[in-house]
PDB file of N, CA and C in Angstrom:
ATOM      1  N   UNK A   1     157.335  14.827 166.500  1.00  0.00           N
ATOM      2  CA  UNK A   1     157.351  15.476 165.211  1.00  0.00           C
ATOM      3  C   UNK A   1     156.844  16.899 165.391  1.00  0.00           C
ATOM      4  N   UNK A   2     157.573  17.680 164.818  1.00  0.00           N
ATOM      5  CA  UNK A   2     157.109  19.202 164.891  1.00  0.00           C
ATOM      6  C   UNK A   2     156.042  19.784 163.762  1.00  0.00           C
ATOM      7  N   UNK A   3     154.894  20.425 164.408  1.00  0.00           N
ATOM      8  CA  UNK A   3     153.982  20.551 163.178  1.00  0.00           C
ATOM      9  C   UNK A   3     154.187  21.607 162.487  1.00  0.00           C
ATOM     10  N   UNK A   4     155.162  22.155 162.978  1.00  0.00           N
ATOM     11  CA  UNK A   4     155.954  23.723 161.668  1.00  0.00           C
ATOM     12  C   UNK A   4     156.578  23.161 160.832  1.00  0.00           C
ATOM     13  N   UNK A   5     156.015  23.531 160.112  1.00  0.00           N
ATOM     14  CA  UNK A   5     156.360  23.389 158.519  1.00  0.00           C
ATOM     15  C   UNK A   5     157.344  24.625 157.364  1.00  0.00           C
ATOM     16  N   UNK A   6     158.540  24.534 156.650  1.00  0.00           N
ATOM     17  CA  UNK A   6     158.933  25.647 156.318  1.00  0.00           C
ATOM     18  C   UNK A   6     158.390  25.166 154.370  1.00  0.00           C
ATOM     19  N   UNK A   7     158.644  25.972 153.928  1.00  0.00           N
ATOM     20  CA  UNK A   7     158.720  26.271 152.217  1.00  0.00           C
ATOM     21  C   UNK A   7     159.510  25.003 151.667  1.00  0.00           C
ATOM     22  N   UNK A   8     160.966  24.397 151.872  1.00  0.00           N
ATOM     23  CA  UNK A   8     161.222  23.387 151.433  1.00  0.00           C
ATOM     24  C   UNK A   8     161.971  24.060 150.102  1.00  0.00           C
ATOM     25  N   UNK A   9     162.491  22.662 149.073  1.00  0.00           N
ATOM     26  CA  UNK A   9     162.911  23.130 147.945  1.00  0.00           C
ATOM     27  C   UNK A   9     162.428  22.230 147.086  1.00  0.00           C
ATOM     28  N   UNK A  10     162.478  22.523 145.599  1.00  0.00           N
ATOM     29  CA  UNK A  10     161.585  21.915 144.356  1.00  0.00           C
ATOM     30  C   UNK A  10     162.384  21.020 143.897  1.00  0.00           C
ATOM     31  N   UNK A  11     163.960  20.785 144.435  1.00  0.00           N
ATOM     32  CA  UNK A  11     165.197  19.917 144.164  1.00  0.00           C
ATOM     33  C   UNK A  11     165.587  19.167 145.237  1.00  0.00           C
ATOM     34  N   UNK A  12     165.953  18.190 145.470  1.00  0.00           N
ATOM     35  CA  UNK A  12     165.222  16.865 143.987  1.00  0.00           C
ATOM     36  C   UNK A  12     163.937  16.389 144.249  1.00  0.00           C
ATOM     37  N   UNK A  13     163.113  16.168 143.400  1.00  0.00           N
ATOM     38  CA  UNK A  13     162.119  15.268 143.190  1.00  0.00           C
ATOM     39  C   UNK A  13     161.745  14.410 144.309  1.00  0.00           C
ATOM     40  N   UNK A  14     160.719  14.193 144.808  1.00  0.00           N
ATOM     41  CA  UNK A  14     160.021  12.843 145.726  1.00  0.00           C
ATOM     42  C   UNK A  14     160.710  13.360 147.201  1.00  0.00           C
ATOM     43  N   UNK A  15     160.760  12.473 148.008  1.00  0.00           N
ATOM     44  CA  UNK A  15     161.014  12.617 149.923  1.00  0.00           C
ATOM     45  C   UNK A  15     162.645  12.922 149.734  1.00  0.00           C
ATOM     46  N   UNK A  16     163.249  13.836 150.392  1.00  0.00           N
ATOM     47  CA  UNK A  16     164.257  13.633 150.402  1.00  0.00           C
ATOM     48  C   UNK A  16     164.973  13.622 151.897  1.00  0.00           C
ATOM     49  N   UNK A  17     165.490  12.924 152.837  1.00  0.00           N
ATOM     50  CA  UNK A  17     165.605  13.193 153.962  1.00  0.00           C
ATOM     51  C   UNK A  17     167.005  14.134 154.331  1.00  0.00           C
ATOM     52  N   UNK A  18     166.654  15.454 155.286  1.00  0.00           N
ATOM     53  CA  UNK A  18     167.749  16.012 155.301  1.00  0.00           C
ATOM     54  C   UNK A  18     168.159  16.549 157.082  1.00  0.00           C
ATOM     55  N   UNK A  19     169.193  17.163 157.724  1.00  0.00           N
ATOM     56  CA  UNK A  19     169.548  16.935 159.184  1.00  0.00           C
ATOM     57  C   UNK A  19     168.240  17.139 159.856  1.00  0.00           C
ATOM     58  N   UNK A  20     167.466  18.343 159.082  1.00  0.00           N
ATOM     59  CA  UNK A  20     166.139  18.768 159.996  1.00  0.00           C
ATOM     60  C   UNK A  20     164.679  18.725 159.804  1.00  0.00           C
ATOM     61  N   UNK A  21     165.034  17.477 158.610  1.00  0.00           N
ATOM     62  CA  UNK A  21     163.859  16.561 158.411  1.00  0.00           C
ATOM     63  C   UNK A  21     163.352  16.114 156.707  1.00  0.00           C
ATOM     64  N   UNK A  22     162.589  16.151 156.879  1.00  0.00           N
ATOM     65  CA  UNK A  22     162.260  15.599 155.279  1.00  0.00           C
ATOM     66  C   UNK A  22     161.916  16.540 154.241  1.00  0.00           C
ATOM     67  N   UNK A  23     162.224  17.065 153.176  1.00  0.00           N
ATOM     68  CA  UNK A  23     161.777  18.140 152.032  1.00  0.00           C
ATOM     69  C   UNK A  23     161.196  16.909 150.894  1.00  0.00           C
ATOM     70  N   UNK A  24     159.431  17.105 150.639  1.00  0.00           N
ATOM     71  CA  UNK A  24     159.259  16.398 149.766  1.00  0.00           C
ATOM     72  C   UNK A  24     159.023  17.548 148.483  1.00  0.00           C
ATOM     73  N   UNK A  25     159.072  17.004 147.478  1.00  0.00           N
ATOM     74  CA  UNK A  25     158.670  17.974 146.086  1.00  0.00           C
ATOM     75  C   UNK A  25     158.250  16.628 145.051  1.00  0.00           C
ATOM     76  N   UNK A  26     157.086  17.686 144.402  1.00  0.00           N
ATOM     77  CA  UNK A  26     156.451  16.760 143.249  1.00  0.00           C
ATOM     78  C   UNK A  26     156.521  17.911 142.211  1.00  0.00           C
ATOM     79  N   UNK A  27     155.951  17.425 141.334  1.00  0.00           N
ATOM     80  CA  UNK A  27     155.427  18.599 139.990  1.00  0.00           C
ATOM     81  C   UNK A  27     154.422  18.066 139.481  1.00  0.00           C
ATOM     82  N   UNK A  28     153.675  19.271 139.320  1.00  0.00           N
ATOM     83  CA  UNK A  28     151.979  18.966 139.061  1.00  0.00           C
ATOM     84  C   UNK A  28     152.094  20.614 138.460  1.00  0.00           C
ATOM     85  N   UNK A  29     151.315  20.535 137.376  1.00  0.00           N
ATOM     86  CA  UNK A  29     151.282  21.455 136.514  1.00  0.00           C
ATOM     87  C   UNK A  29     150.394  22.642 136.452  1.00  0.00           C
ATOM     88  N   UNK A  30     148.994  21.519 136.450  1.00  0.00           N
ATOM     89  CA  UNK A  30     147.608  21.866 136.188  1.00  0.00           C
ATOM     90  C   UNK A  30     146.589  21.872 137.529  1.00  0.00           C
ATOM     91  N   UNK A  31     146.930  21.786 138.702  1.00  0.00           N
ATOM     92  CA  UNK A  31     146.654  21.505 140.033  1.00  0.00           C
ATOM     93  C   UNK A  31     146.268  22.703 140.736  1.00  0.00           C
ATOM     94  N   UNK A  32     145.016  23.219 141.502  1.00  0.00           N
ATOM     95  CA  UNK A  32     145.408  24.386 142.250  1.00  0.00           C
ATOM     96  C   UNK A  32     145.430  23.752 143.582  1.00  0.00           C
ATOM     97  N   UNK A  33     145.851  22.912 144.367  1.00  0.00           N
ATOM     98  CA  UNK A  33     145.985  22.554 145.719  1.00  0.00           C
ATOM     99  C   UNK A  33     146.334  21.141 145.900  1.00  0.00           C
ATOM    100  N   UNK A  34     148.013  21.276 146.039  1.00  0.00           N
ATOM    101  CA  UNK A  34     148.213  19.632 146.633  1.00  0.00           C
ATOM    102  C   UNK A  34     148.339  19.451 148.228  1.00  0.00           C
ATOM    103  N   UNK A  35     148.232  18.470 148.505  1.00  0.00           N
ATOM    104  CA  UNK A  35     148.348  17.920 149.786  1.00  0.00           C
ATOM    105  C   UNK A  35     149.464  17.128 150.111  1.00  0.00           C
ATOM    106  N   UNK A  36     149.790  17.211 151.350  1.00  0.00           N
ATOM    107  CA  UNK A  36     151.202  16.097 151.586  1.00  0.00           C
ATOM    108  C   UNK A  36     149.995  15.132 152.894  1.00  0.00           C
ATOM    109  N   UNK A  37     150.032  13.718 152.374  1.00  0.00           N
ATOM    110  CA  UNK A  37     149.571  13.004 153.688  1.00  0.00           C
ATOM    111  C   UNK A  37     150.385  12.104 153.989  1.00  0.00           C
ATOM    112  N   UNK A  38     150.538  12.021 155.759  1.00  0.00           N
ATOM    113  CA  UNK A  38     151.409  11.581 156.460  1.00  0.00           C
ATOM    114  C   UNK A  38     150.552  10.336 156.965  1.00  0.00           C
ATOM    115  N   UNK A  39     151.065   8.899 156.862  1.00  0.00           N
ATOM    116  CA  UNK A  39     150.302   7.843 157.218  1.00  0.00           C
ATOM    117  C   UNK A  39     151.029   7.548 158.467  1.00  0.00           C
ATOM    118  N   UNK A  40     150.601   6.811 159.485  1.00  0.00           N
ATOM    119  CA  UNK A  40     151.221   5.759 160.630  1.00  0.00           C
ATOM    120  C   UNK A  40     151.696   4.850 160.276  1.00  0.00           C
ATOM    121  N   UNK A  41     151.062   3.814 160.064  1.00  0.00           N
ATOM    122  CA  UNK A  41     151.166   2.295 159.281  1.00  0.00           C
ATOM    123  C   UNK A  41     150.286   2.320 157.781  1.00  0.00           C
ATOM    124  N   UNK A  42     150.572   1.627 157.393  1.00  0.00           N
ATOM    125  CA  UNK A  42     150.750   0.893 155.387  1.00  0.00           C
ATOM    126  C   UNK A  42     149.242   0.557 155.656  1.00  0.00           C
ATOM    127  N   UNK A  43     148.328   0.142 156.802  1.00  0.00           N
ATOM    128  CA  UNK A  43     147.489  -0.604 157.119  1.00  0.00           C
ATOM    129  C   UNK A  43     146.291   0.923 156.742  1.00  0.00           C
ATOM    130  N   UNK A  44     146.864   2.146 157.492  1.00  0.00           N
ATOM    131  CA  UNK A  44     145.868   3.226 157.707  1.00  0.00           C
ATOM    132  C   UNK A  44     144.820   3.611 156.514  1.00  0.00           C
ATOM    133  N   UNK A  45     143.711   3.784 156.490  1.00  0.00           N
ATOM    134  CA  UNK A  45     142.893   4.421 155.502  1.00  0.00           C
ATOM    135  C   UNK A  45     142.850   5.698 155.735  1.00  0.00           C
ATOM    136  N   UNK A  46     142.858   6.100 156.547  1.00  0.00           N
ATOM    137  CA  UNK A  46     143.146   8.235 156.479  1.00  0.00           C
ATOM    138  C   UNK A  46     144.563   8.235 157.018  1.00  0.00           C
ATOM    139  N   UNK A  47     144.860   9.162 156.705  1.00  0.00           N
ATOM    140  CA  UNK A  47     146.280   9.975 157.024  1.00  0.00           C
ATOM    141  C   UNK A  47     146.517  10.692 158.498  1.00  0.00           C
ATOM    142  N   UNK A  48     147.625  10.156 159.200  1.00  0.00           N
ATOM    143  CA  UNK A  48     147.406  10.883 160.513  1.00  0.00           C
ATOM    144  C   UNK A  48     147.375  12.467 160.765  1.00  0.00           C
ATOM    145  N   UNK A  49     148.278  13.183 159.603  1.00  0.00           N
ATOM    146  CA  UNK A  49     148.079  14.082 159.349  1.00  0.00           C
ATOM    147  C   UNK A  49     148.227  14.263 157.527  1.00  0.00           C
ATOM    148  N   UNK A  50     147.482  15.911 157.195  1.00  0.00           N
ATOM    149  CA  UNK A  50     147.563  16.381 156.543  1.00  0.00           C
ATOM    150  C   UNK A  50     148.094  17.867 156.419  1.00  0.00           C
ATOM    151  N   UNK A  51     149.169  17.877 155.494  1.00  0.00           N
ATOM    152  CA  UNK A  51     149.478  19.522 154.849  1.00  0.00           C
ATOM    153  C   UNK A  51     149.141  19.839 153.789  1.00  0.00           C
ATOM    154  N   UNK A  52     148.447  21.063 154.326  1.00  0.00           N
ATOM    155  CA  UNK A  52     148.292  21.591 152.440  1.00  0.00           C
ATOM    156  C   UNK A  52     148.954  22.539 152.280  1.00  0.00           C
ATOM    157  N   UNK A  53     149.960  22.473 150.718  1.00  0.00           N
ATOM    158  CA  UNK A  53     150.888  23.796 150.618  1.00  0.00           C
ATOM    159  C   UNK A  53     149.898  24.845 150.072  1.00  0.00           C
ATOM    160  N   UNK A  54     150.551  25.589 150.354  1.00  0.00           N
ATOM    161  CA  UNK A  54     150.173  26.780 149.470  1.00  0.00           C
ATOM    162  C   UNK A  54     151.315  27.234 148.639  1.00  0.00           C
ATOM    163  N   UNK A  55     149.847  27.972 147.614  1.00  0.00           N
ATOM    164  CA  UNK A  55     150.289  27.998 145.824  1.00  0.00           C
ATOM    165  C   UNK A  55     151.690  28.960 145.918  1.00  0.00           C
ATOM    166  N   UNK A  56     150.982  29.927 147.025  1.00  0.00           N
ATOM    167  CA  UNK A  56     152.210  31.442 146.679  1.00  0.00           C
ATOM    168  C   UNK A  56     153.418  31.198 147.530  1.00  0.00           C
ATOM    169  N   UNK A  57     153.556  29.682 148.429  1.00  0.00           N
ATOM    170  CA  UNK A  57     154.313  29.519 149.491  1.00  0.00           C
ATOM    171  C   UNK A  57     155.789  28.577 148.871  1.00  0.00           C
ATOM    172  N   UNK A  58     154.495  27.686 148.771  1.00  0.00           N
ATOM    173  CA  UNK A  58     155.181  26.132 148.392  1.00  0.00           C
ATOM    174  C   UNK A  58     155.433  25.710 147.163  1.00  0.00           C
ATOM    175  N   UNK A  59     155.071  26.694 145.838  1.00  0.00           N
ATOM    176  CA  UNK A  59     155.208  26.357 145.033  1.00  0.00           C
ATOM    177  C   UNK A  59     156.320  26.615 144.077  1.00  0.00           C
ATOM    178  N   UNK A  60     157.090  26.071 143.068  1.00  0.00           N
ATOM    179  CA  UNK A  60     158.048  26.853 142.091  1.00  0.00           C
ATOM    180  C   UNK A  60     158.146  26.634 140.827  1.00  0.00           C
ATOM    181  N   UNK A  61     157.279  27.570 139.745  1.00  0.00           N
ATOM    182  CA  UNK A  61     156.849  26.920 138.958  1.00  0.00           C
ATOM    183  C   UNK A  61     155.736  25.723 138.386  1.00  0.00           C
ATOM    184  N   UNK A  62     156.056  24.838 138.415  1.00  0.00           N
ATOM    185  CA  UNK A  62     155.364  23.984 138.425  1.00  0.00           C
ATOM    186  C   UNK A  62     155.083  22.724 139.316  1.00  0.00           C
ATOM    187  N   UNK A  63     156.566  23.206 140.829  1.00  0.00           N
ATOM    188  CA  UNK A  63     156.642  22.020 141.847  1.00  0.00           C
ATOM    189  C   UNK A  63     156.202  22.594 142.526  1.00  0.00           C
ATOM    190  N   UNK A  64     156.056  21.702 143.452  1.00  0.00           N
ATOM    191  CA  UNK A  64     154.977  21.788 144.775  1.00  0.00           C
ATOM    192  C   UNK A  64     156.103  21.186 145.861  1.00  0.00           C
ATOM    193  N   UNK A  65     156.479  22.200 146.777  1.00  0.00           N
ATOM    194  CA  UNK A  65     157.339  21.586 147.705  1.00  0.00           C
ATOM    195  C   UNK A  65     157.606  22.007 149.627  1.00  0.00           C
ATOM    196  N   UNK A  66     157.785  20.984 150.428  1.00  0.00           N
ATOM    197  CA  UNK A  66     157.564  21.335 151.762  1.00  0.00           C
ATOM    198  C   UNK A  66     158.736  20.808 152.603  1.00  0.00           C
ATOM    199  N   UNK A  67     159.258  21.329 153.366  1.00  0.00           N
ATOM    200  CA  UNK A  67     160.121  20.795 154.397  1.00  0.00           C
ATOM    201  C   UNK A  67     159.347  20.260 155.716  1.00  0.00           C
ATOM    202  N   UNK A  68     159.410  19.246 156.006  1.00  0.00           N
ATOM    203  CA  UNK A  68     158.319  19.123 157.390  1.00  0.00           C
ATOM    204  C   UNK A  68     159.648  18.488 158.526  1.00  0.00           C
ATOM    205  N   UNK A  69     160.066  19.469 159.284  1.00  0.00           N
ATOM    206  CA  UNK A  69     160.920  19.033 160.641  1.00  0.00           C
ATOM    207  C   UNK A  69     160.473  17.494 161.413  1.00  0.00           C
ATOM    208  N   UNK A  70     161.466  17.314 162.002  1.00  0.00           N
ATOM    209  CA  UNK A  70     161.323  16.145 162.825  1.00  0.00           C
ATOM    210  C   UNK A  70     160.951  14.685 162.185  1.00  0.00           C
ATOM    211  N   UNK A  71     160.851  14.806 160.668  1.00  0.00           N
ATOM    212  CA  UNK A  71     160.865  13.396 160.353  1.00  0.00           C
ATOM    213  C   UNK A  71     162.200  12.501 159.841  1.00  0.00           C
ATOM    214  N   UNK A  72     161.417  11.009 159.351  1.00  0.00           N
ATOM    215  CA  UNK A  72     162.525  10.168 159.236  1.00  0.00           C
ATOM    216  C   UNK A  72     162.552   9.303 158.639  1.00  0.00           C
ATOM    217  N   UNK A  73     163.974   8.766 158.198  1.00  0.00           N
ATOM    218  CA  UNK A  73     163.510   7.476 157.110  1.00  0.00           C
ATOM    219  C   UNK A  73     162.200   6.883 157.152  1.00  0.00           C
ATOM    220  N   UNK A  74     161.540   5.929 156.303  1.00  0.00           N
ATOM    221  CA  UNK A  74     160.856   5.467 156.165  1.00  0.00           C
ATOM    222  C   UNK A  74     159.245   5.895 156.585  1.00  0.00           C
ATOM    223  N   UNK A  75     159.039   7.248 156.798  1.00  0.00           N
ATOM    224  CA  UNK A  75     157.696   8.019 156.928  1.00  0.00           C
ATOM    225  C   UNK A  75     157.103   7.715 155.944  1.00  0.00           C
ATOM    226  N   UNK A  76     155.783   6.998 156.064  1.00  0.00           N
ATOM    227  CA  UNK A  76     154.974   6.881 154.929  1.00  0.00           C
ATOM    228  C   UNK A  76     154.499   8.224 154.893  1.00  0.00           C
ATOM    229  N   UNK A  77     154.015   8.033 153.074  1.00  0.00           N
ATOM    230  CA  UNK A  77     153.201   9.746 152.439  1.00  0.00           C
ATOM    231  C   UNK A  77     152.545   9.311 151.140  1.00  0.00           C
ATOM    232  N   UNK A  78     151.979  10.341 151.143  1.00  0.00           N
ATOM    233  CA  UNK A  78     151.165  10.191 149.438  1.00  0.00           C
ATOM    234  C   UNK A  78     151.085  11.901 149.348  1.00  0.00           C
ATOM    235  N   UNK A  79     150.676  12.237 148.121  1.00  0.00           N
ATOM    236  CA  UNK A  79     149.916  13.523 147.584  1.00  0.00           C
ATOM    237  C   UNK A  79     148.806  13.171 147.273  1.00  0.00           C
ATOM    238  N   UNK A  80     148.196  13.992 147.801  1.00  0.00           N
ATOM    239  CA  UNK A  80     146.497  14.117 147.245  1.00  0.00           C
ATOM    240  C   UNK A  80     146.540  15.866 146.325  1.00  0.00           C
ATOM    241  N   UNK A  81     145.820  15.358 145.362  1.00  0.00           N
ATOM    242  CA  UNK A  81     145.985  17.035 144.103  1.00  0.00           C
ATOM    243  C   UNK A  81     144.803  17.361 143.779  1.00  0.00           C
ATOM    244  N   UNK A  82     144.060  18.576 144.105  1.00  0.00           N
ATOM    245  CA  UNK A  82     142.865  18.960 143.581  1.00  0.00           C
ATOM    246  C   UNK A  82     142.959  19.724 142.215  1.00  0.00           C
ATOM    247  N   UNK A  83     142.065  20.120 141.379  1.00  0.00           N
ATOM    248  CA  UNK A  83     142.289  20.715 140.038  1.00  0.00           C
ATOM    249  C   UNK A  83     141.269  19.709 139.128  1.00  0.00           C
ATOM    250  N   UNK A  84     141.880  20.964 138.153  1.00  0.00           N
ATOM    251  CA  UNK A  84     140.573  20.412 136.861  1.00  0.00           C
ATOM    252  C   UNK A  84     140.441  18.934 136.490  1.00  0.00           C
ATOM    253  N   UNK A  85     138.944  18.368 136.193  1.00  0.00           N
ATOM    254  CA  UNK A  85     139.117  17.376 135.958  1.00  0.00           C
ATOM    255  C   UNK A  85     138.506  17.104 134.217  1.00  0.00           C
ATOM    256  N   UNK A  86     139.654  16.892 133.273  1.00  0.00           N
ATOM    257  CA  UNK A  86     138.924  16.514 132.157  1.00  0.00           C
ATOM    258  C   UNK A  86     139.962  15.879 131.206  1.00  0.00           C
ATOM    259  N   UNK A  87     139.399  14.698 131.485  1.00  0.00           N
ATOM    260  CA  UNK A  87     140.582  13.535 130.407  1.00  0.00           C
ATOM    261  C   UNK A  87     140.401  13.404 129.188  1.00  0.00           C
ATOM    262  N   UNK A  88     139.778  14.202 128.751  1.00  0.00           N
ATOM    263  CA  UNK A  88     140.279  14.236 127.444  1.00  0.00           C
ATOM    264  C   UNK A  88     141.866  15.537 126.801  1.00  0.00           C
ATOM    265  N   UNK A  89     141.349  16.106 128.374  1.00  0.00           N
ATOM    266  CA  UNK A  89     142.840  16.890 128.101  1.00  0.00           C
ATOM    267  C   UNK A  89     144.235  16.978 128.906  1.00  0.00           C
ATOM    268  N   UNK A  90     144.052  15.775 129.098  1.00  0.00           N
ATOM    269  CA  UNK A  90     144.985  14.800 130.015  1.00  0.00           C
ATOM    270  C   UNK A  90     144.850  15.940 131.421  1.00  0.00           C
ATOM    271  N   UNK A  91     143.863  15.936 131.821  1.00  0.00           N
ATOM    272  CA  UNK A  91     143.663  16.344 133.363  1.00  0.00           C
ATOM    273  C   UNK A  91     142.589  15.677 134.059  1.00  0.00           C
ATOM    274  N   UNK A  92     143.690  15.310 135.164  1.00  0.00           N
ATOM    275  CA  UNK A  92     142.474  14.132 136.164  1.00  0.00           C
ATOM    276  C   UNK A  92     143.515  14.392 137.570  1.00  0.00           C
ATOM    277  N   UNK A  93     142.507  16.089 138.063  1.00  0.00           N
ATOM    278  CA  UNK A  93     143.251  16.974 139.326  1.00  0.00           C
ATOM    279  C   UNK A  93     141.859  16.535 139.986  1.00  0.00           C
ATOM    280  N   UNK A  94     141.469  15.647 140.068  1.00  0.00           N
ATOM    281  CA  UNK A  94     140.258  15.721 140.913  1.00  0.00           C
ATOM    282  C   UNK A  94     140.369  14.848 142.417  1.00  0.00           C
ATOM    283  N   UNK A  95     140.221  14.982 143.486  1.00  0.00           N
ATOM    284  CA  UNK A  95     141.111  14.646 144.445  1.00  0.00           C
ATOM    285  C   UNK A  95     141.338  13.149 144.341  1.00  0.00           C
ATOM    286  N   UNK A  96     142.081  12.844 144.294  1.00  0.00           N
ATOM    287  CA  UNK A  96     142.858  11.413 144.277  1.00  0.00           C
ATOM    288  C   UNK A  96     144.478  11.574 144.701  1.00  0.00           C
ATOM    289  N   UNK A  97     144.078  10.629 145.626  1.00  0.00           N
ATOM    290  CA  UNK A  97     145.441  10.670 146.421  1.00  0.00           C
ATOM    291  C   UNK A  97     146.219   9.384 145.776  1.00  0.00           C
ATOM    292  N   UNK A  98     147.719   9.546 145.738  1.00  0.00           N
ATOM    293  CA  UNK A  98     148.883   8.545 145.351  1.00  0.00           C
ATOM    294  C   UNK A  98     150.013   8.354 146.340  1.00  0.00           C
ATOM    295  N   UNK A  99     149.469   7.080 146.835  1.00  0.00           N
ATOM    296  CA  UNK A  99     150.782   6.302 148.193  1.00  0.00           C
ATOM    297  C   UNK A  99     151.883   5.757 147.394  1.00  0.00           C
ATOM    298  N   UNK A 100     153.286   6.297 147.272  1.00  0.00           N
ATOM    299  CA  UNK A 100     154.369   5.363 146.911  1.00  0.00           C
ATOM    300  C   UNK A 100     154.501   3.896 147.722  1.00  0.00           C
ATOM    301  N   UNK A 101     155.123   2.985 146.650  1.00  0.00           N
ATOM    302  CA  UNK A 101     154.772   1.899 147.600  1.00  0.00           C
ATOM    303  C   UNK A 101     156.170   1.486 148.497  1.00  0.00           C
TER     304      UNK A 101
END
């Protein structure tokens, strides 16, 4: 797996696999720093690796998006999102990470 990483695109939504690897995109609104974590196995409690995009890089609008080379079907991932935390105004950016299952 190659650890260069390019910008990616904000279309479509979630992992998308393409010839030169995977472009994931989320949308997060209220967030100043998401993370892409890359698991081994379903079993792992930390992530073998981590990316963090950046705001002025990776972002468009309101998505958050990365191309990461050399991957492949079935790569486990989650986002982890830092940002404000206050539920009463429907914000809960406080780091918590989310594994699709």
């Amino acid at each position: 797996m190659s650890s260069n990483v390019t910008i990616g695109s904000s279309a479509p939504l979630g992992a998308t696999v393409q010839p030169s690897g995977v472009n994931f995109s989320v949308y997060s609104k209220n967030v100043s720093l998401v993370e892409l974590l890359l698991f081994d196995s379903e079993d792992d409690i930390k992530p073998a690796r981590v990316i963090a995009l950046d705001a002025q890089k990776n972002r468009t609008y309101h998505y958050w998006h990365v191309l990461v080379p050399g991957l492949e079907p079935g790569q486990l991932y989650g986002f982890r999102a830092t940002g404000e935390f206050n539920p009463k105004q429907g914000l809960r950016g406080r780091r918590a990470a989310v594994r699709p299952g």
